[in-house]
Protein backbone atom coordinates (compact mmCIF):
# COMPACT_ATOMS: atom_id res chain seq x y z
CA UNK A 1 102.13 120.36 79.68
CA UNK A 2 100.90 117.25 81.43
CA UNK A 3 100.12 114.74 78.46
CA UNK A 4 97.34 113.62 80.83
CA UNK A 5 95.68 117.23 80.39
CA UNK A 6 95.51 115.43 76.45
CA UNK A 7 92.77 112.81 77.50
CA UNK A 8 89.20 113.14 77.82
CA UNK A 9 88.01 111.84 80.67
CA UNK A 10 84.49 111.28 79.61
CA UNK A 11 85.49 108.68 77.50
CA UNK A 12 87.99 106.91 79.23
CA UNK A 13 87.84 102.98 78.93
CA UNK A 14 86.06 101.55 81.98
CA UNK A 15 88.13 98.59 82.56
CA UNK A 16 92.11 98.40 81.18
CA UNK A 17 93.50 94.74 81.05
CA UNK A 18 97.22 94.28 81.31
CA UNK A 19 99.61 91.84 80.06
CA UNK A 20 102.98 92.70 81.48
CA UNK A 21 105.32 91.08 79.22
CA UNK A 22 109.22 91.29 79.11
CA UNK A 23 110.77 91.80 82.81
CA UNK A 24 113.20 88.61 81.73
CA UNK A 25 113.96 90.18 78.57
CA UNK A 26 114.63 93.63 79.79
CA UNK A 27 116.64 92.26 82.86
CA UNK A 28 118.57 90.19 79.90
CA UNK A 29 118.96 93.42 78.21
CA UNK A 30 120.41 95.03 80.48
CA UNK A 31 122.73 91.96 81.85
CA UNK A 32 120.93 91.46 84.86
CA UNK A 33 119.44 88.35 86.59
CA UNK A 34 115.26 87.91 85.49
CA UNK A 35 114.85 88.77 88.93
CA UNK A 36 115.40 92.27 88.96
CA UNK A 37 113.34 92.74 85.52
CA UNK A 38 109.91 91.57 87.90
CA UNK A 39 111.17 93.74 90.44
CA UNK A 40 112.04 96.53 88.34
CA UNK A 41 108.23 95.69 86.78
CA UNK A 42 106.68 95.45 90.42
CA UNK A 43 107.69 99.43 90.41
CA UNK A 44 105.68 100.01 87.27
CA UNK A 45 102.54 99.04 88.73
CA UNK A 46 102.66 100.92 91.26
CA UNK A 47 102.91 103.63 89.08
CA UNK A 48 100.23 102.30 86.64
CA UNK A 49 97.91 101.82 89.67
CA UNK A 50 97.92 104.99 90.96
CA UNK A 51 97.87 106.72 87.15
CA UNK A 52 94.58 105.00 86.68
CA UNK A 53 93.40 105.30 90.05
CA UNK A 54 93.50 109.39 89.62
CA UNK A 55 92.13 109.51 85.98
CA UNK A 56 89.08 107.66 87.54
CA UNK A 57 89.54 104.14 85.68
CA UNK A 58 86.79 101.98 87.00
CA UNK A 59 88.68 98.99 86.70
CA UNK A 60 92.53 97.34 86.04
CA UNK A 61 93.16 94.10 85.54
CA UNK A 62 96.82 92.95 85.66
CA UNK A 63 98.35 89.52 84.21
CA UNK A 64 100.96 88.86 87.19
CA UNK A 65 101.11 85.13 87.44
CA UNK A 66 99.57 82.15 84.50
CA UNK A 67 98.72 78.78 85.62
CA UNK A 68 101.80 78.06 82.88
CA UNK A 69 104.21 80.22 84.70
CA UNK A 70 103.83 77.15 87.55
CA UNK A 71 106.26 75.79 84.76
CA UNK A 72 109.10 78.10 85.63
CA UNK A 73 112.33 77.12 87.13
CA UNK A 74 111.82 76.60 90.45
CA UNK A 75 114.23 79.10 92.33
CA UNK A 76 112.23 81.67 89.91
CA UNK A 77 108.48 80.81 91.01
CA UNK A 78 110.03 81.36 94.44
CA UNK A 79 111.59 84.36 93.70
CA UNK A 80 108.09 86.08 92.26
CA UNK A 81 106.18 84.60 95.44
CA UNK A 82 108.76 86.62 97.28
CA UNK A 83 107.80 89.46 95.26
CA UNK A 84 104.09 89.07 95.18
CA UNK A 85 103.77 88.61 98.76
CA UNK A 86 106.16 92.38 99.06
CA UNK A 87 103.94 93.63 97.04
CA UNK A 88 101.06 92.89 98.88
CA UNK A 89 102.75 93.99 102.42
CA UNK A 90 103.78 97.08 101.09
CA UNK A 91 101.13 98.44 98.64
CA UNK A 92 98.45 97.94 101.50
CA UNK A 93 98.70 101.45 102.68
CA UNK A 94 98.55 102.96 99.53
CA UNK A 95 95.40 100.49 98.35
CA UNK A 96 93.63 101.72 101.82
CA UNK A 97 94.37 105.19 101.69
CA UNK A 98 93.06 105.79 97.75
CA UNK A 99 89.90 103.99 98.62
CA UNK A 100 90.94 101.15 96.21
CA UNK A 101 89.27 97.33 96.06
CA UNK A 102 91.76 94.78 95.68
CA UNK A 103 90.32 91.68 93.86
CA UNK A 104 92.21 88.36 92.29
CA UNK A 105 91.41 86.71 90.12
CA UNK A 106 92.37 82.67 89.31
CA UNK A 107 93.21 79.07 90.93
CA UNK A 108 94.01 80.88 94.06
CA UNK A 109 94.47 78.13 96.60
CA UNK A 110 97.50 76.80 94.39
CA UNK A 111 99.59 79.81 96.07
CA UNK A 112 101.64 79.15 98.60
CA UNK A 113 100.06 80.71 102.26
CA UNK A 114 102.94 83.39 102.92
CA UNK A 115 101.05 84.67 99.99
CA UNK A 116 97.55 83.83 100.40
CA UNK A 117 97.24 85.15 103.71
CA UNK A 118 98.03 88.61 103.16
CA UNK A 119 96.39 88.55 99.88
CA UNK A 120 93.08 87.51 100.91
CA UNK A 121 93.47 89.65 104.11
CA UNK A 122 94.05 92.39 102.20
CA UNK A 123 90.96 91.65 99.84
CA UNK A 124 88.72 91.71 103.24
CA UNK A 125 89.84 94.60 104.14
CA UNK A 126 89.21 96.72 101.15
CA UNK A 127 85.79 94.91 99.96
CA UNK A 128 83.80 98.19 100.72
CA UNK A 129 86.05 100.53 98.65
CA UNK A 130 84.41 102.00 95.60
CA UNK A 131 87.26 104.34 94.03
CA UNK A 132 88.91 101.62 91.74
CA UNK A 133 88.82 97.91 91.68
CA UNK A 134 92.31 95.95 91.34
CA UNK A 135 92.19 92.89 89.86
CA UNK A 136 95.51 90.74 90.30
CA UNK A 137 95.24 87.65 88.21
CA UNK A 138 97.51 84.83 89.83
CA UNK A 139 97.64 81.40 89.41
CA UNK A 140 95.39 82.50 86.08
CA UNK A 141 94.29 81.14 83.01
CA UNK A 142 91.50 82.13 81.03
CA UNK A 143 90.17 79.00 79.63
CA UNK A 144 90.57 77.38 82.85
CA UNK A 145 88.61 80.40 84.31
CA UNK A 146 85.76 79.31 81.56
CA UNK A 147 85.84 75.72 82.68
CA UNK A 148 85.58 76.64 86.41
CA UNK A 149 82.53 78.59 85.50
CA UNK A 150 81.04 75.78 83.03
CA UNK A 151 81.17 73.24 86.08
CA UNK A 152 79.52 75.79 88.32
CA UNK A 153 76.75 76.26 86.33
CA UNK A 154 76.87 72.55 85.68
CA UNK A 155 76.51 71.61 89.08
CA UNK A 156 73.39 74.10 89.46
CA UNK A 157 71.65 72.67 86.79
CA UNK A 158 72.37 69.06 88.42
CA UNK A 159 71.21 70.39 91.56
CA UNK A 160 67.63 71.88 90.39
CA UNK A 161 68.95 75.33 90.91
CA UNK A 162 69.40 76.32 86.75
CA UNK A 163 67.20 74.98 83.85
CA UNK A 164 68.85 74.55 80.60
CA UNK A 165 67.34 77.08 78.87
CA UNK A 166 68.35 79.48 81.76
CA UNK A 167 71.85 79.65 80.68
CA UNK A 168 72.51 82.99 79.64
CA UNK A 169 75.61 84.98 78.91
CA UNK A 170 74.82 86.86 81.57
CA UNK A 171 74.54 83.79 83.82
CA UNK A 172 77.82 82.57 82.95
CA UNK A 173 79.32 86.20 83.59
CA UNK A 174 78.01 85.68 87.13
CA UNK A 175 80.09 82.57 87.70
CA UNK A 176 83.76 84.30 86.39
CA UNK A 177 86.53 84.69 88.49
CA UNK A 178 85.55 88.19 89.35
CA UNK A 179 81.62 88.74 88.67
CA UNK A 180 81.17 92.22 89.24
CA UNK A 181 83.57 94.16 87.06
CA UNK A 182 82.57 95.52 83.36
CA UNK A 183 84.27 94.10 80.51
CA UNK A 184 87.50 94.86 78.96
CA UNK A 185 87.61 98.04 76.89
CA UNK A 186 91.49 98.38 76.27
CA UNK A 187 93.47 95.59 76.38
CA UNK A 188 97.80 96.18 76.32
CA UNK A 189 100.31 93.91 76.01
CA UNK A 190 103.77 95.17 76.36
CA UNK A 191 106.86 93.55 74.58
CA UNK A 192 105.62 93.85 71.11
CA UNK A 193 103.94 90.17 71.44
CA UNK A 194 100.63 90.36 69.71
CA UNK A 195 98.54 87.79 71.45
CA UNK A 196 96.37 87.09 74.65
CA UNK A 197 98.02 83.89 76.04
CA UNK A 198 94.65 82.99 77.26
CA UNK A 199 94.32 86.48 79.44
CA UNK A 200 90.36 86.62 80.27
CA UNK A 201 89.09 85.23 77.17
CA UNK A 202 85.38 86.04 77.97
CA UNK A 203 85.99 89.48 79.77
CA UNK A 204 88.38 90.82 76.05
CA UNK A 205 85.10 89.56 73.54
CA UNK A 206 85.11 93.38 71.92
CA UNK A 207 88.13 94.90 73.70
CA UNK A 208 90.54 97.45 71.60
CA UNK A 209 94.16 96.20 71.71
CA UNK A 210 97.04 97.73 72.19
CA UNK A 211 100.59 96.06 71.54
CA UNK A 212 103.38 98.68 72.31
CA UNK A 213 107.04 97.60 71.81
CA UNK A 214 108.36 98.77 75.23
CA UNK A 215 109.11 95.81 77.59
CA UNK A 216 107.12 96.26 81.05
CA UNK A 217 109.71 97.21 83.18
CA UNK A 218 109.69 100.18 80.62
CA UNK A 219 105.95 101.06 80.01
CA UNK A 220 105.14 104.56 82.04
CA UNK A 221 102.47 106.94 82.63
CA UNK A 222 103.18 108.43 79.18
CA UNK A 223 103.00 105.36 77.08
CA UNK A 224 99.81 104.62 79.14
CA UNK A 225 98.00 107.78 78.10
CA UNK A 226 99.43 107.08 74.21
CA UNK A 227 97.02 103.88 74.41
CA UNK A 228 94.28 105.78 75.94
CA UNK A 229 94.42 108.55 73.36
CA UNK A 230 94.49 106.19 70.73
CA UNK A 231 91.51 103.91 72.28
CA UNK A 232 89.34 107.34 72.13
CA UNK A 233 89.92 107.57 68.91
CA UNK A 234 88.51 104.27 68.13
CA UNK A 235 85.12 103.62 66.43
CA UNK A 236 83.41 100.94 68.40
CA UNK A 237 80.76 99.60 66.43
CA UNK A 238 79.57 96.13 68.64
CA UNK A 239 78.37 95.09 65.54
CA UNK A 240 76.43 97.92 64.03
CA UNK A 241 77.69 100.24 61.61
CA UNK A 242 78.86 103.94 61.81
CA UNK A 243 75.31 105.54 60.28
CA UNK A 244 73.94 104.23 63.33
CA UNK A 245 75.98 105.36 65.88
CA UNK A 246 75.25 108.95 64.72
């Protein structure tokens, strides 16, 4: 039996965040060069993409590229702007046909324009999609994404546009990355590393984590339905207790 046929879809999680950990280590695993771990990884997202895509996942948000992975060697940032831009290239078919907006989220105008371009093309050209929004986060940090939004808000409120008292969490939602997507409901990091290296701090406030062992270039379809099941069987509370939600 399909394990999928195990999940109810009326309570999936609206928005999944990602933290694809371990292509190095897996490559290293397997005595290959980190290079073919990301590549090997690029293949699971594709696969994770389309998964949630059909299961009707509003959103998926995907930790590619930190603003500390700038830090790299340099023949390896290369190598995964070669990869990013592939992926771009050759998942555009695939993005149009499923009806699929492609977002990004991060300091986007550090990447280099053999990436850019098609990225942001891409973006265009799937704005008006509604099926399932994509949200690569590149050049990314999170409190960096919360600073960003701090001096936008700051600059309205210099300008006359924003009273003090105005600021609102919702206001300062409005100035994220990405604006318009719900909030983090299930949050996985593979690897068996159990933190958020700064992966959308605001957007994860009362997200369920997940922290499977499996490096990424291992995570499937199966292991992604295992956190599902096990997010619907969460009590989530927001702060009231369980009489109430009854």
């Amino acid at each position: 039996m399909d394990s999928s046929q195990t999940i109810d879809t009326t309570l999936l999680p609206r928005h999944i965040g990602i933290i694809m950990d371990g292509n190095g280590r897996w490559a290293k695993s397997h005595l290959l060069e980190r290079i073919r771990g990301h590549e090997k990884g690029a293949d699971v997202v594709r696969d994770v993409v389309t998964t949630c895509r059909k299961l009707g996942v509003e959103a998926l948000s995907l930790f590619a590229f930190s603003t500390e992975n700038w830090a790299r060697p340099k023949l390896e940032v290369e190598a995964l702007m070669r990869l990013l831009r592939k992926y771009v290239l050759d998942e555009r078919a695939e993005i149009m046909d499923n009806n699929i907006r492609l977002v990004a989220s991060g300091q986007l105008d550090k990447l280099p324009d053999s990436v850019r371009k098609p990225l942001f093309t891409l973006m265009e050209d799937s704005s008006k999609h509604s099926g399932m929004t994509l949200n690569l986060c590149l050049s990314y940090g999170g409190r960096q994404e919360l600073t960003d939004a701090c001096r936008k808000v700051a600059q309205k409120v210099k300008d006359g546009l924003l009273q003090p008292e105005e600021i609102t969490q919702q206001v300062i939602s409005q100035h994220l990355y990405v604006s318009d997507i719900p909030p983090i409901d299930l949050m996985i990091r593979t690897s068996g590393e159990q933190r958020l290296s700064g992966f959308m701090l605001w957007q994860n406030a009362y997200a369920e984590f997940m922290f499977p062992k499996e490096y990424w270039p291992e995570f499937n379809r199966d292991l992604l339905f295992r956190a599902i099941r096990d997010f619907q069987t969460r009590e989530r509370r927001f702060g009231h207790i369980s009489e109430q939600l009854k």
